[in-house]
C-alpha atoms as a PDB file:
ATOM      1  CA  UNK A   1       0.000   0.000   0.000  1.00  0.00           C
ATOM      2  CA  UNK A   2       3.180   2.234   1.130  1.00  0.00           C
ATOM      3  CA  UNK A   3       4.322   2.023  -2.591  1.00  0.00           C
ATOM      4  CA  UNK A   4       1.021   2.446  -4.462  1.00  0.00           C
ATOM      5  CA  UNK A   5       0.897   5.954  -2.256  1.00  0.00           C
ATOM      6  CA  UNK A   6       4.302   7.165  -3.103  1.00  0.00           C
ATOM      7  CA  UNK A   7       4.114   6.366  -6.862  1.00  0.00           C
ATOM      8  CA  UNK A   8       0.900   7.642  -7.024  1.00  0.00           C
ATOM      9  CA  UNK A   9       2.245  10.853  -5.042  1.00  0.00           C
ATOM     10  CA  UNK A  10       5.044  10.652  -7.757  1.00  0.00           C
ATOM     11  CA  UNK A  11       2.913  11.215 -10.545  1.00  0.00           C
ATOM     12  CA  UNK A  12       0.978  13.954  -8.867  1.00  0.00           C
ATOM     13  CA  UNK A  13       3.782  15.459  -7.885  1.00  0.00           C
ATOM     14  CA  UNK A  14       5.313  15.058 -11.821  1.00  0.00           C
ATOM     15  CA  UNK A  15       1.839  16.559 -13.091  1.00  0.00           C
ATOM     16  CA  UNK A  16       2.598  19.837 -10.995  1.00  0.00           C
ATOM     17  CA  UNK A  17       5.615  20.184 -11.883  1.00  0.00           C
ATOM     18  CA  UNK A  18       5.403  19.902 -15.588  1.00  0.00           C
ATOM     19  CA  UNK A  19       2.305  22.104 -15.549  1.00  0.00           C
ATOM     20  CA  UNK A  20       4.400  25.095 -13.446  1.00  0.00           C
ATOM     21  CA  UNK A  21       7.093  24.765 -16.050  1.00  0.00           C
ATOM     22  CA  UNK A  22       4.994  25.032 -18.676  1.00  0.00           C
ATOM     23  CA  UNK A  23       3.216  27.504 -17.431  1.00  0.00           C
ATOM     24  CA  UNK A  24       6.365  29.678 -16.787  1.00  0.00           C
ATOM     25  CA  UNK A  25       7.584  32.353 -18.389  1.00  0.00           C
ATOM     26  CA  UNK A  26      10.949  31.337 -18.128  1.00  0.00           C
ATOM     27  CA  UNK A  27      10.666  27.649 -19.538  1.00  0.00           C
ATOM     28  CA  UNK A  28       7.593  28.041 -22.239  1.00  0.00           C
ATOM     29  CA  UNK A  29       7.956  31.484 -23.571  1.00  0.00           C
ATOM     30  CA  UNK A  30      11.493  32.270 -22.788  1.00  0.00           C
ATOM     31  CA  UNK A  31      12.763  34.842 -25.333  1.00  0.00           C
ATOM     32  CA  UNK A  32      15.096  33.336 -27.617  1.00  0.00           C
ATOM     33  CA  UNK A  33      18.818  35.255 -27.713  1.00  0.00           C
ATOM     34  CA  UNK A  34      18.827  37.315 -30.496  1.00  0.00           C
ATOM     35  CA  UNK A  35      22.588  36.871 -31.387  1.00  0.00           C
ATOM     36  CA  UNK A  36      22.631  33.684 -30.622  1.00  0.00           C
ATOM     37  CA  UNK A  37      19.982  33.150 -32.713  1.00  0.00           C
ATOM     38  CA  UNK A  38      21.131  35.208 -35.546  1.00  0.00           C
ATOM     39  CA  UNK A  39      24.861  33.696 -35.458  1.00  0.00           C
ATOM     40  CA  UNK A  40      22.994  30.150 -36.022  1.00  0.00           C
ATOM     41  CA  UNK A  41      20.514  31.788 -38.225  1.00  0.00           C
ATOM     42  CA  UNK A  42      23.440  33.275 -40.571  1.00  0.00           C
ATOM     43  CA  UNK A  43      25.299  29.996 -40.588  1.00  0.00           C
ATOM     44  CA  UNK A  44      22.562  28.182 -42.390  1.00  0.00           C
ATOM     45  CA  UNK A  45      20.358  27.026 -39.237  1.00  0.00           C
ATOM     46  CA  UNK A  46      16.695  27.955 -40.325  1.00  0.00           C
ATOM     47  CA  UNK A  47      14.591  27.051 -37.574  1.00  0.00           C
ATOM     48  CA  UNK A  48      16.612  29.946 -35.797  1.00  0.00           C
ATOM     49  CA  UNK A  49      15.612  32.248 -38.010  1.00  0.00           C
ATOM     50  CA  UNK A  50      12.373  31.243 -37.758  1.00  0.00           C
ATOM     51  CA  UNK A  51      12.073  31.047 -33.936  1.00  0.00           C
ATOM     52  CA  UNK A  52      13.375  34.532 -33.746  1.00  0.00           C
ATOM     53  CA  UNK A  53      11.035  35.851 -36.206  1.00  0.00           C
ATOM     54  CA  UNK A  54       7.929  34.200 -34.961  1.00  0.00           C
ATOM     55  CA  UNK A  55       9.115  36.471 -31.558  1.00  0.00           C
ATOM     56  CA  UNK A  56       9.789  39.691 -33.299  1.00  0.00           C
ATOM     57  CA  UNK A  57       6.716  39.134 -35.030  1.00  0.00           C
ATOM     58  CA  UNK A  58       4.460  38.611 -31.909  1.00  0.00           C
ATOM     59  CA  UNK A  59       6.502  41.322 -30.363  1.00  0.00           C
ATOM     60  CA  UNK A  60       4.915  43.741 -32.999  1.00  0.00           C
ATOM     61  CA  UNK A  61       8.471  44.287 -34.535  1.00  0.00           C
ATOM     62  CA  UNK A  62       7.316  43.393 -38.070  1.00  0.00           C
ATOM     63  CA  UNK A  63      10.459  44.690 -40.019  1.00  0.00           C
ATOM     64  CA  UNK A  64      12.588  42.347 -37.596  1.00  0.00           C
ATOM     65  CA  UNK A  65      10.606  39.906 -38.330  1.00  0.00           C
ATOM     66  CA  UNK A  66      10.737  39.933 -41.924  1.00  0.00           C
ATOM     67  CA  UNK A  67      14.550  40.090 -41.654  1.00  0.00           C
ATOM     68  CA  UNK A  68      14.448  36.628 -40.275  1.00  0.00           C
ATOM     69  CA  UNK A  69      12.211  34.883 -42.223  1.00  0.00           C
ATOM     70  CA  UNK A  70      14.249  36.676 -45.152  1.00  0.00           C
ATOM     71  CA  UNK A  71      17.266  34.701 -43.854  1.00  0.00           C
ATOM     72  CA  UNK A  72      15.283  31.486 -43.236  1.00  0.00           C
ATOM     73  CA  UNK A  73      13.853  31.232 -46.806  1.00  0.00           C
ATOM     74  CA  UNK A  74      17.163  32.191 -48.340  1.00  0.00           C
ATOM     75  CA  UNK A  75      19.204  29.780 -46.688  1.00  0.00           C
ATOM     76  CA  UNK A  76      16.996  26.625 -47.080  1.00  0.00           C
ATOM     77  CA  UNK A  77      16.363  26.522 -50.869  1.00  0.00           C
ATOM     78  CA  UNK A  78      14.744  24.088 -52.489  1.00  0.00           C
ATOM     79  CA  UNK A  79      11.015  22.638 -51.132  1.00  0.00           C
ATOM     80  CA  UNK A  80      10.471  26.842 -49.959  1.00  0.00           C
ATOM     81  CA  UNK A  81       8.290  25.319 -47.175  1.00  0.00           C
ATOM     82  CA  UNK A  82      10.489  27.813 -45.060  1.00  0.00           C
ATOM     83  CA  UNK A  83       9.757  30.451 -46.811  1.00  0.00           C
ATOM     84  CA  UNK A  84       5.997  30.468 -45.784  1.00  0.00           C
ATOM     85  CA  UNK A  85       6.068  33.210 -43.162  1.00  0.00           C
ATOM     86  CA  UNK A  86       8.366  35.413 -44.665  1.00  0.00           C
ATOM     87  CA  UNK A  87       5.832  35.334 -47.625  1.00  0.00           C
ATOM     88  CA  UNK A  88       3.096  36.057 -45.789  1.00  0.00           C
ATOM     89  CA  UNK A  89       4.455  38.422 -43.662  1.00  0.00           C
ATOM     90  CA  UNK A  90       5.911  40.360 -46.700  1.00  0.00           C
ATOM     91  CA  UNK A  91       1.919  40.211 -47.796  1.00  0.00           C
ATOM     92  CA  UNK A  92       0.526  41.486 -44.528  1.00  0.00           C
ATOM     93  CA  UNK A  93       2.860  44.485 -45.202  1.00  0.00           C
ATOM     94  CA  UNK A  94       2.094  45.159 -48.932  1.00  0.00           C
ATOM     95  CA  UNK A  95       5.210  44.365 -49.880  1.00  0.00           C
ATOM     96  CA  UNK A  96       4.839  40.614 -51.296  1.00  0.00           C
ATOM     97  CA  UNK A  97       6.306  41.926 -54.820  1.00  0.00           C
ATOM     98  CA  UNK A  98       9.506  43.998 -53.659  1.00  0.00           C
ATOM     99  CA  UNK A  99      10.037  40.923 -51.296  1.00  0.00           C
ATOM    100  CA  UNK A 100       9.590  38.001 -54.055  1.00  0.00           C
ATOM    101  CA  UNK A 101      11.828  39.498 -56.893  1.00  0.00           C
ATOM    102  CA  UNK A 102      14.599  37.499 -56.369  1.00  0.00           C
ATOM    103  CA  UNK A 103      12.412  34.400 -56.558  1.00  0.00           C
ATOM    104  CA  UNK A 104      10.534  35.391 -59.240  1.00  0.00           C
ATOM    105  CA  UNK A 105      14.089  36.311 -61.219  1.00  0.00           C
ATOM    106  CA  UNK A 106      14.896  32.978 -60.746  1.00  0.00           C
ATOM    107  CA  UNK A 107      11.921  31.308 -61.953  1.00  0.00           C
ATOM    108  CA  UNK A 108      11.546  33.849 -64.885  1.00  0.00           C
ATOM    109  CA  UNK A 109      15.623  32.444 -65.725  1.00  0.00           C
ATOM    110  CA  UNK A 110      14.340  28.709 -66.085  1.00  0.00           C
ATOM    111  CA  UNK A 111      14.242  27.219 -62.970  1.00  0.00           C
ATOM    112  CA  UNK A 112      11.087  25.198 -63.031  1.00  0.00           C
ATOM    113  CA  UNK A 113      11.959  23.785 -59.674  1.00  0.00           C
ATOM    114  CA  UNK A 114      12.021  26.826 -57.766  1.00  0.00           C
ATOM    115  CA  UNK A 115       9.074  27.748 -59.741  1.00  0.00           C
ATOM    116  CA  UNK A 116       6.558  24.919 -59.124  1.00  0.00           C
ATOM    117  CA  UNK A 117       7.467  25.393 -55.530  1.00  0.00           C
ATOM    118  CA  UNK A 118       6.830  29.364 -55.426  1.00  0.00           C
ATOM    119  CA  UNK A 119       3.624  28.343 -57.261  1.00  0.00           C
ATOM    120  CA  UNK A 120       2.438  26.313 -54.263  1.00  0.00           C
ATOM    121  CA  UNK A 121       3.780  28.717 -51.887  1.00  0.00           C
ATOM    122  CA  UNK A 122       1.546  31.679 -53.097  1.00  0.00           C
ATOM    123  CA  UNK A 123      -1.488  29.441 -52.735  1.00  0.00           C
ATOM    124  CA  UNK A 124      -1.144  28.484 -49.609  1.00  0.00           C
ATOM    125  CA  UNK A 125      -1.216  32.268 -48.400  1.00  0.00           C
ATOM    126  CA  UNK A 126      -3.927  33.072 -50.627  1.00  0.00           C
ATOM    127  CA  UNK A 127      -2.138  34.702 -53.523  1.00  0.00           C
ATOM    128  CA  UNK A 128      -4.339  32.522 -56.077  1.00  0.00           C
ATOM    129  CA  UNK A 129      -3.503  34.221 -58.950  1.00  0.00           C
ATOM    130  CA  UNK A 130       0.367  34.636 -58.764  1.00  0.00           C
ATOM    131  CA  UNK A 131       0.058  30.786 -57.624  1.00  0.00           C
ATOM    132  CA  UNK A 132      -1.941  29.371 -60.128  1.00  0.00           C
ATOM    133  CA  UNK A 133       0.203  31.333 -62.811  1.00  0.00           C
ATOM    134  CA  UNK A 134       3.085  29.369 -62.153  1.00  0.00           C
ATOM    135  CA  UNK A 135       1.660  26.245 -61.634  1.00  0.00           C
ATOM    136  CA  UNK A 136      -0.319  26.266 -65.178  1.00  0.00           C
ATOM    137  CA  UNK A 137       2.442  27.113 -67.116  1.00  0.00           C
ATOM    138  CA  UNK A 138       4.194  24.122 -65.892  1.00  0.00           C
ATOM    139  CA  UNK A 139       1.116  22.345 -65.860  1.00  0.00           C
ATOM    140  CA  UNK A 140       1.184  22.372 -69.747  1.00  0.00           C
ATOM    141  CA  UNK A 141       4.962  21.647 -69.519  1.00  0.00           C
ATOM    142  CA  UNK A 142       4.075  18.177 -68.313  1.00  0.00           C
ATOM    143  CA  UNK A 143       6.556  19.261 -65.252  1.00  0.00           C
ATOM    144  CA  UNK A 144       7.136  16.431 -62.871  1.00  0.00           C
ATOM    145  CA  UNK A 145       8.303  17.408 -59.442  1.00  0.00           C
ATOM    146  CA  UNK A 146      11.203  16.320 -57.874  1.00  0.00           C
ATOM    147  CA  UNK A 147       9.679  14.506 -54.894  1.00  0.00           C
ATOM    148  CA  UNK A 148       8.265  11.567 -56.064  1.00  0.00           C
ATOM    149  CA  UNK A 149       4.933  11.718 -53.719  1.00  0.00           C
ATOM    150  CA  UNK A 150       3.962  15.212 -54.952  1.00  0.00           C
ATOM    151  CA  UNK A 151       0.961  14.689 -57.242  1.00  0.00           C
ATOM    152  CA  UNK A 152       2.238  17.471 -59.362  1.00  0.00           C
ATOM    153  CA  UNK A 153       1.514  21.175 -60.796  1.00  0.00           C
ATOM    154  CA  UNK A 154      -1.506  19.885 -62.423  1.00  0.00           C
ATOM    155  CA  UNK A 155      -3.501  18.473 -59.267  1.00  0.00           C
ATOM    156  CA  UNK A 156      -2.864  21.803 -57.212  1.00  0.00           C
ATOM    157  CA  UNK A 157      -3.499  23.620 -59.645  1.00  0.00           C
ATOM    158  CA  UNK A 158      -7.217  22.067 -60.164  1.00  0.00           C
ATOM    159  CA  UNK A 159      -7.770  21.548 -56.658  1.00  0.00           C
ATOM    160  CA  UNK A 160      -6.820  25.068 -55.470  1.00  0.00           C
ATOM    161  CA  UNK A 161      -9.856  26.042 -58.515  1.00  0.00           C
ATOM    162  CA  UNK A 162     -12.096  23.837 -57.077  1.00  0.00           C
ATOM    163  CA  UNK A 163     -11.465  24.957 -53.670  1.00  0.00           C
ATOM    164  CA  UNK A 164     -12.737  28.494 -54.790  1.00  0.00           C
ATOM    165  CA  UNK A 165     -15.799  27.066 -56.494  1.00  0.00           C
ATOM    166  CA  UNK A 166     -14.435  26.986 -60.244  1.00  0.00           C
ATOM    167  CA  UNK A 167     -16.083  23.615 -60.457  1.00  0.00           C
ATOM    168  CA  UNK A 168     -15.754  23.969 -64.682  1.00  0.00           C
ATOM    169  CA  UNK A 169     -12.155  25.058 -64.472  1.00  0.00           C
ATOM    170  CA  UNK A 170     -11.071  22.011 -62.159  1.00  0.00           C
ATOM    171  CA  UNK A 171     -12.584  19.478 -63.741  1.00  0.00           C
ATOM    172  CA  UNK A 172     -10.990  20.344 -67.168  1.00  0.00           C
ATOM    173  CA  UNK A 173      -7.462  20.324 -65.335  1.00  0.00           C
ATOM    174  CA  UNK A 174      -8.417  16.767 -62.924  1.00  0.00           C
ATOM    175  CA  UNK A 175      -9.498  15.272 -66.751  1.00  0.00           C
ATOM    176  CA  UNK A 176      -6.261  17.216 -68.611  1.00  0.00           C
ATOM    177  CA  UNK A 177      -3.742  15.510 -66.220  1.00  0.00           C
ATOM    178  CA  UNK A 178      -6.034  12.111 -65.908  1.00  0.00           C
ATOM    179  CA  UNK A 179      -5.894  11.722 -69.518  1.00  0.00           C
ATOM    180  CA  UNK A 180      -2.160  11.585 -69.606  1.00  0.00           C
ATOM    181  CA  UNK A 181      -2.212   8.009 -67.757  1.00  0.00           C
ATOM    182  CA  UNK A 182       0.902   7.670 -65.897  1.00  0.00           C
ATOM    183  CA  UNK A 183       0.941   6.846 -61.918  1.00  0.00           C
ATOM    184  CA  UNK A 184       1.356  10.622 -61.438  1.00  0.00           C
ATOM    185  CA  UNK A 185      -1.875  11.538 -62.464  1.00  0.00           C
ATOM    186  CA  UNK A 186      -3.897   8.867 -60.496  1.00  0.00           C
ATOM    187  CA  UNK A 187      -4.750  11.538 -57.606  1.00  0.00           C
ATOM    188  CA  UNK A 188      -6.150  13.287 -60.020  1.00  0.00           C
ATOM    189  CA  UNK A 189      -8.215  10.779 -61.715  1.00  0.00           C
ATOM    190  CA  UNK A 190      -9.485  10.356 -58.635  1.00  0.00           C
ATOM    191  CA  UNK A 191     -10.398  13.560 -58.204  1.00  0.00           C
ATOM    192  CA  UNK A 192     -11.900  13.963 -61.693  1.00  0.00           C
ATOM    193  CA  UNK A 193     -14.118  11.521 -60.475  1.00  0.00           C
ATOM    194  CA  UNK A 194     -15.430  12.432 -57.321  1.00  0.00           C
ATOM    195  CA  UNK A 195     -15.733  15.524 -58.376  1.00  0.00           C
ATOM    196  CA  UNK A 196     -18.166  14.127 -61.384  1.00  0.00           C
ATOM    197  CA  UNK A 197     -20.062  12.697 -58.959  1.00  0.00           C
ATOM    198  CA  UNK A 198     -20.605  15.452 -56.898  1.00  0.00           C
ATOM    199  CA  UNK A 199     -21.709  18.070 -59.435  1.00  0.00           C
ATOM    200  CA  UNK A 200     -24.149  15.221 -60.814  1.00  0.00           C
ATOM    201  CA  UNK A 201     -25.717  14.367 -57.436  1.00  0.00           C
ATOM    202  CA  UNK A 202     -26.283  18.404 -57.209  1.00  0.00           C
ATOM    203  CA  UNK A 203     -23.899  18.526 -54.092  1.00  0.00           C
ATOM    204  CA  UNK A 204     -21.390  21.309 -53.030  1.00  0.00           C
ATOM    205  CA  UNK A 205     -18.388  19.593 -54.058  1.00  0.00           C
ATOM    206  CA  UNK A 206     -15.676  22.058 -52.603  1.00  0.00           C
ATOM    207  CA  UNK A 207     -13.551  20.686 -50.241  1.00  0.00           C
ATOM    208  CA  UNK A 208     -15.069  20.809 -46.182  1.00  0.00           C
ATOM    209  CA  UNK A 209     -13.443  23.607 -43.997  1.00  0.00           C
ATOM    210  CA  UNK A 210     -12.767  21.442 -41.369  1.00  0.00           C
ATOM    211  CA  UNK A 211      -9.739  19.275 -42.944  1.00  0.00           C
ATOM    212  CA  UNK A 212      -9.463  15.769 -41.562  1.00  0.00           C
ATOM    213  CA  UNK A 213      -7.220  14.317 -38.723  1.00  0.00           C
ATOM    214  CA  UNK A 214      -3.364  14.146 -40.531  1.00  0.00           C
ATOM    215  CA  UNK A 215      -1.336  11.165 -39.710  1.00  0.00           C
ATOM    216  CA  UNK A 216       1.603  13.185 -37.973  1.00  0.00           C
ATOM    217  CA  UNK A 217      -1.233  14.185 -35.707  1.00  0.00           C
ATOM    218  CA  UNK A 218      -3.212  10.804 -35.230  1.00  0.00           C
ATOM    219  CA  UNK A 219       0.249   9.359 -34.230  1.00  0.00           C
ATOM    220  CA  UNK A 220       0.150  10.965 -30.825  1.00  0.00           C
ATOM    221  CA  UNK A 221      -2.954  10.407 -30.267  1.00  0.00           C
ATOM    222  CA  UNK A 222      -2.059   7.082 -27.856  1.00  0.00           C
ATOM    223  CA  UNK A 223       0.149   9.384 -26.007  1.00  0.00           C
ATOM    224  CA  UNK A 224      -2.822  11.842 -25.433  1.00  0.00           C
ATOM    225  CA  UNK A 225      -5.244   8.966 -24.133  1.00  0.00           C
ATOM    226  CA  UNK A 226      -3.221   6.659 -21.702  1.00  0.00           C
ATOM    227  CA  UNK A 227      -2.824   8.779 -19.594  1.00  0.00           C
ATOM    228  CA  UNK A 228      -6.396   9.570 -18.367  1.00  0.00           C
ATOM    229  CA  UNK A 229      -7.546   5.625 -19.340  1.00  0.00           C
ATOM    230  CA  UNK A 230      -4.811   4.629 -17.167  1.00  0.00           C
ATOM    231  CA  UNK A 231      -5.771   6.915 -14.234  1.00  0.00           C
ATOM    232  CA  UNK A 232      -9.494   5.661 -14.911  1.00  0.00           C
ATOM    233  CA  UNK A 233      -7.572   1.661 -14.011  1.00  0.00           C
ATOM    234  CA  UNK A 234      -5.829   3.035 -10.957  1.00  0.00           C
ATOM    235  CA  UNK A 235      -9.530   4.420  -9.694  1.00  0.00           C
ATOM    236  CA  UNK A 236     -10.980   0.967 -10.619  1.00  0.00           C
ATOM    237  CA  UNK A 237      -8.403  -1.790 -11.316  1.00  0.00           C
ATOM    238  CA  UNK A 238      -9.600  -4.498 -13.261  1.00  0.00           C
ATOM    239  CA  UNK A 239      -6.904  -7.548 -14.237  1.00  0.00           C
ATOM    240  CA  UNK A 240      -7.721  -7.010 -17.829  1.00  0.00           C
ATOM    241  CA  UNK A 241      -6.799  -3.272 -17.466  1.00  0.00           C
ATOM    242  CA  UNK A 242      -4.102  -3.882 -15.030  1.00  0.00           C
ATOM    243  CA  UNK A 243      -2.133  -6.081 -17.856  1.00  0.00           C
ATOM    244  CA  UNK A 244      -2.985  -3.497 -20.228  1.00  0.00           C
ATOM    245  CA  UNK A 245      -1.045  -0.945 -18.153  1.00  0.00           C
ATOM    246  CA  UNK A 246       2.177  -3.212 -17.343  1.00  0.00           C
ATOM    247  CA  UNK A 247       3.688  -3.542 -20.905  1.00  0.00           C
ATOM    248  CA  UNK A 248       0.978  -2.631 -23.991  1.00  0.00           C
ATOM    249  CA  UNK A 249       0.397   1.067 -22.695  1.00  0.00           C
ATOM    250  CA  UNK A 250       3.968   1.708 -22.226  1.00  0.00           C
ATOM    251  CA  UNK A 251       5.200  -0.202 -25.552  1.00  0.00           C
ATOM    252  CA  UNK A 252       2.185   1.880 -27.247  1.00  0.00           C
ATOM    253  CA  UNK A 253       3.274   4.991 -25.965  1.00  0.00           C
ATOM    254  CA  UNK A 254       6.796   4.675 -27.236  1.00  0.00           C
ATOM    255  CA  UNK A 255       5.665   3.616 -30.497  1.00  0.00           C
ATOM    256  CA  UNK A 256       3.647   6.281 -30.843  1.00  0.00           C
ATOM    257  CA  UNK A 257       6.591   8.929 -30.465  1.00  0.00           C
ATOM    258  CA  UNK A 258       8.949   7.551 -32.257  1.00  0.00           C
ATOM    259  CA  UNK A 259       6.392   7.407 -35.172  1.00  0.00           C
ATOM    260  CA  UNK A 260       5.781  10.577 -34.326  1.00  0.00           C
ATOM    261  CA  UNK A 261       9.704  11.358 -35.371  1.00  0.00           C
ATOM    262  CA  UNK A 262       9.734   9.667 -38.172  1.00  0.00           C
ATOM    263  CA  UNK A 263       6.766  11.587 -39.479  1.00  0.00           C
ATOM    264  CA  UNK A 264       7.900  15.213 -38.665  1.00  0.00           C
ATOM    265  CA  UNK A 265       3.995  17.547 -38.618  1.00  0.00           C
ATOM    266  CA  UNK A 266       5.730  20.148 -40.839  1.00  0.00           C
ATOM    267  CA  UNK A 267       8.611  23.058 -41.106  1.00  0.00           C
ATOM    268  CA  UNK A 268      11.049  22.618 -38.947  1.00  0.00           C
ATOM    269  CA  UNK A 269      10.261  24.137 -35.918  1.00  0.00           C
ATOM    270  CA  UNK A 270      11.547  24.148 -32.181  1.00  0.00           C
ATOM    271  CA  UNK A 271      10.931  21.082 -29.802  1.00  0.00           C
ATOM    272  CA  UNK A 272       7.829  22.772 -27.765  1.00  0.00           C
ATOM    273  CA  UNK A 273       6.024  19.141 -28.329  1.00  0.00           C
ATOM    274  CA  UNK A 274       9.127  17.684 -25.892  1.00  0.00           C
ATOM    275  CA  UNK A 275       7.135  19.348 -23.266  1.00  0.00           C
ATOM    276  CA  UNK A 276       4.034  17.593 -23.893  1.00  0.00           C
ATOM    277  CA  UNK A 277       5.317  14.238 -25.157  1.00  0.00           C
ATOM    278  CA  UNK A 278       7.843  13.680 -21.639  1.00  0.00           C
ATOM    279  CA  UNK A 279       5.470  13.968 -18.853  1.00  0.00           C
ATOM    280  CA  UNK A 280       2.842  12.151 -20.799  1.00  0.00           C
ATOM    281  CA  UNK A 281       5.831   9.161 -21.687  1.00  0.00           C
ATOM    282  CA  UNK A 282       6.754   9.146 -18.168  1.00  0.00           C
ATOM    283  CA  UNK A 283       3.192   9.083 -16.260  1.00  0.00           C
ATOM    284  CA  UNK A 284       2.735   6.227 -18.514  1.00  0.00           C
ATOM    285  CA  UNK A 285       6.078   4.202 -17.313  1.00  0.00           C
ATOM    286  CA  UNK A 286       4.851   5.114 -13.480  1.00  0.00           C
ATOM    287  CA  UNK A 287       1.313   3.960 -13.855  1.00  0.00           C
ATOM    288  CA  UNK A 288       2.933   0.758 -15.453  1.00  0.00           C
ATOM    289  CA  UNK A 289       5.247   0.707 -12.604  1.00  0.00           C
ATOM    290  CA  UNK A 290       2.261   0.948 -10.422  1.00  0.00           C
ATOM    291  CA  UNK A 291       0.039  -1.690 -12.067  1.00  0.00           C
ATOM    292  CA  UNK A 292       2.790  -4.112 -12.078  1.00  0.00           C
ATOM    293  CA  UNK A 293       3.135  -4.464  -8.048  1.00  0.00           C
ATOM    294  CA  UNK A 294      -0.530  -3.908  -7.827  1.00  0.00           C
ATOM    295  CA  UNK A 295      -2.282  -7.145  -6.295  1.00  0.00           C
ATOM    296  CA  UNK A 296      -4.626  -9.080  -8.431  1.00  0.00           C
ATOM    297  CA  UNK A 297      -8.060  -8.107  -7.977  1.00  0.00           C
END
């Protein structure tokens, strides 16, 4: 009984903790060092320059901002994913032209690459027409991209239309790149057809506002539920859930995070989900602890 009280007393004691350092200034929200930062940040580091930007940014300091995501999206070519904010920002501020010249340069001096990529990037902060631009151009190119599970210009292209209710316009693009029938264009075969099906049956066919659970997030879901189904065993310990808690909850857990590595949710960005993913790990391993010197019912 003297141990179930003192591991139990453990884990409270862990659950306070972790919530007063996460609730803390100093651990949660501590300012980043600026020239720390920016002496990682100019030696080709870009989730510096992005962490320091997302602070200048929320400080108000918008031209500080912009300076770092100006480093981040220049010194991780390529994919652009990291030049999201420092697009968007540069839109916020009416400056998205002035800012994009030197990408634009480059895609107007044949890199189709850098293009396609810019193309995407435009959409996903809402400049449709700059975006899809690009993206038909090397739509009709028959461009393939250079990441073999990117369904290509054609398929964002048409789905970015039909996301803004150009039903006509998307299916002629979802049928243009079906047509060419090569394992690229199956997405968008797929596509074509739902999208038949929808307009026929007389339904809204653009895509729901609420977007569906993505894997990178599903795979912590185990590490979100264990820990209140295994408090709900310690309240009323059953063998079948007692077993469940010595090995499966812990061996699920740890699965689930390292899944969770190997399926990074986006941009690189700093390791805030550490402070979630820790306590949660370790209340798992005590509550296993716990259930394995717990008498049978």
């Amino acid at each position: 009984m003297k141990l179930h009280r003192g591991l139990w007393a453990l884990a409270l004691f862990w659950v306070l903790l972790a919530g007063v350092f996460l609730g803390s200034p100093s651990f949660a929200e501590e300012a980043p060092d600026p020239e720390a930062y920016r002496a990682a940040c100019l030696q080709g580091t870009t989730v510096y320059c992005i962490a320091i930007g997302l602070e200048e940014q929320k400080a108000g300091h918008n031209e500080q901002a912009l300076e770092y995501y100006r480093l981040a999206c220049r010194n991780h070519p390529g994919h652009l994913r990291a030049c999201t904010p420092f697009l968007s920002l540069a839109r916020d501020m009416g400056r998205l032209e002035n800012e994009a010249a030197v990408l634009e340069g480059q895609c107007r001096s044949g890199d189709d690459v850098l293009c396609y990529y810019l193309g995407k990037e435009y959409l996903k902060i809402g400049e449709y027409g700059a975006g899809r631009g690009h993206l038909q151009r090397l739509c009709k190119a028959d461009f393939i991209p250079p990441d073999a599970d990117d369904y290509g210009p054609c398929y964002h292209l048409a789905s970015s239309l039909q996301g803004t209710r150009d039903y006509e316009r998307a299916l002629e693009i979802f049928r243009f790149d079906c047509d060419r029938a090569r394992p690229l264009s199956e997405p968008s075969c797929e596509r074509y057809g739902t999208l038949t099906r929808q307009m026929a049956a007389g339904k809204d066919a653009a895509p729901e506002s609420t977007r569906p659970l993505q894997l990178s997030e599903a795979l912590l879901l185990p590490l979100i539920l264990l820990p209140p189904l295994g408090f709900f065993f310690w309240l009323r310990p059953k063998e079948r859930g007692l077993r469940f808690l010595r090995f499966p909850a812990p061996a699920l857990a740890l699965c689930s995070w390292l899944l969770w590595e190997l399926v990074p949710p986006g941009p690189p960005a700093p390791r805030h989900d550490l402070f979630f993913i820790l306590p949660s790990l370790l209340l798992v391993v005590i509550l296993a602890i716990w259930a394995h010197f717990h008498p049978r019912p």
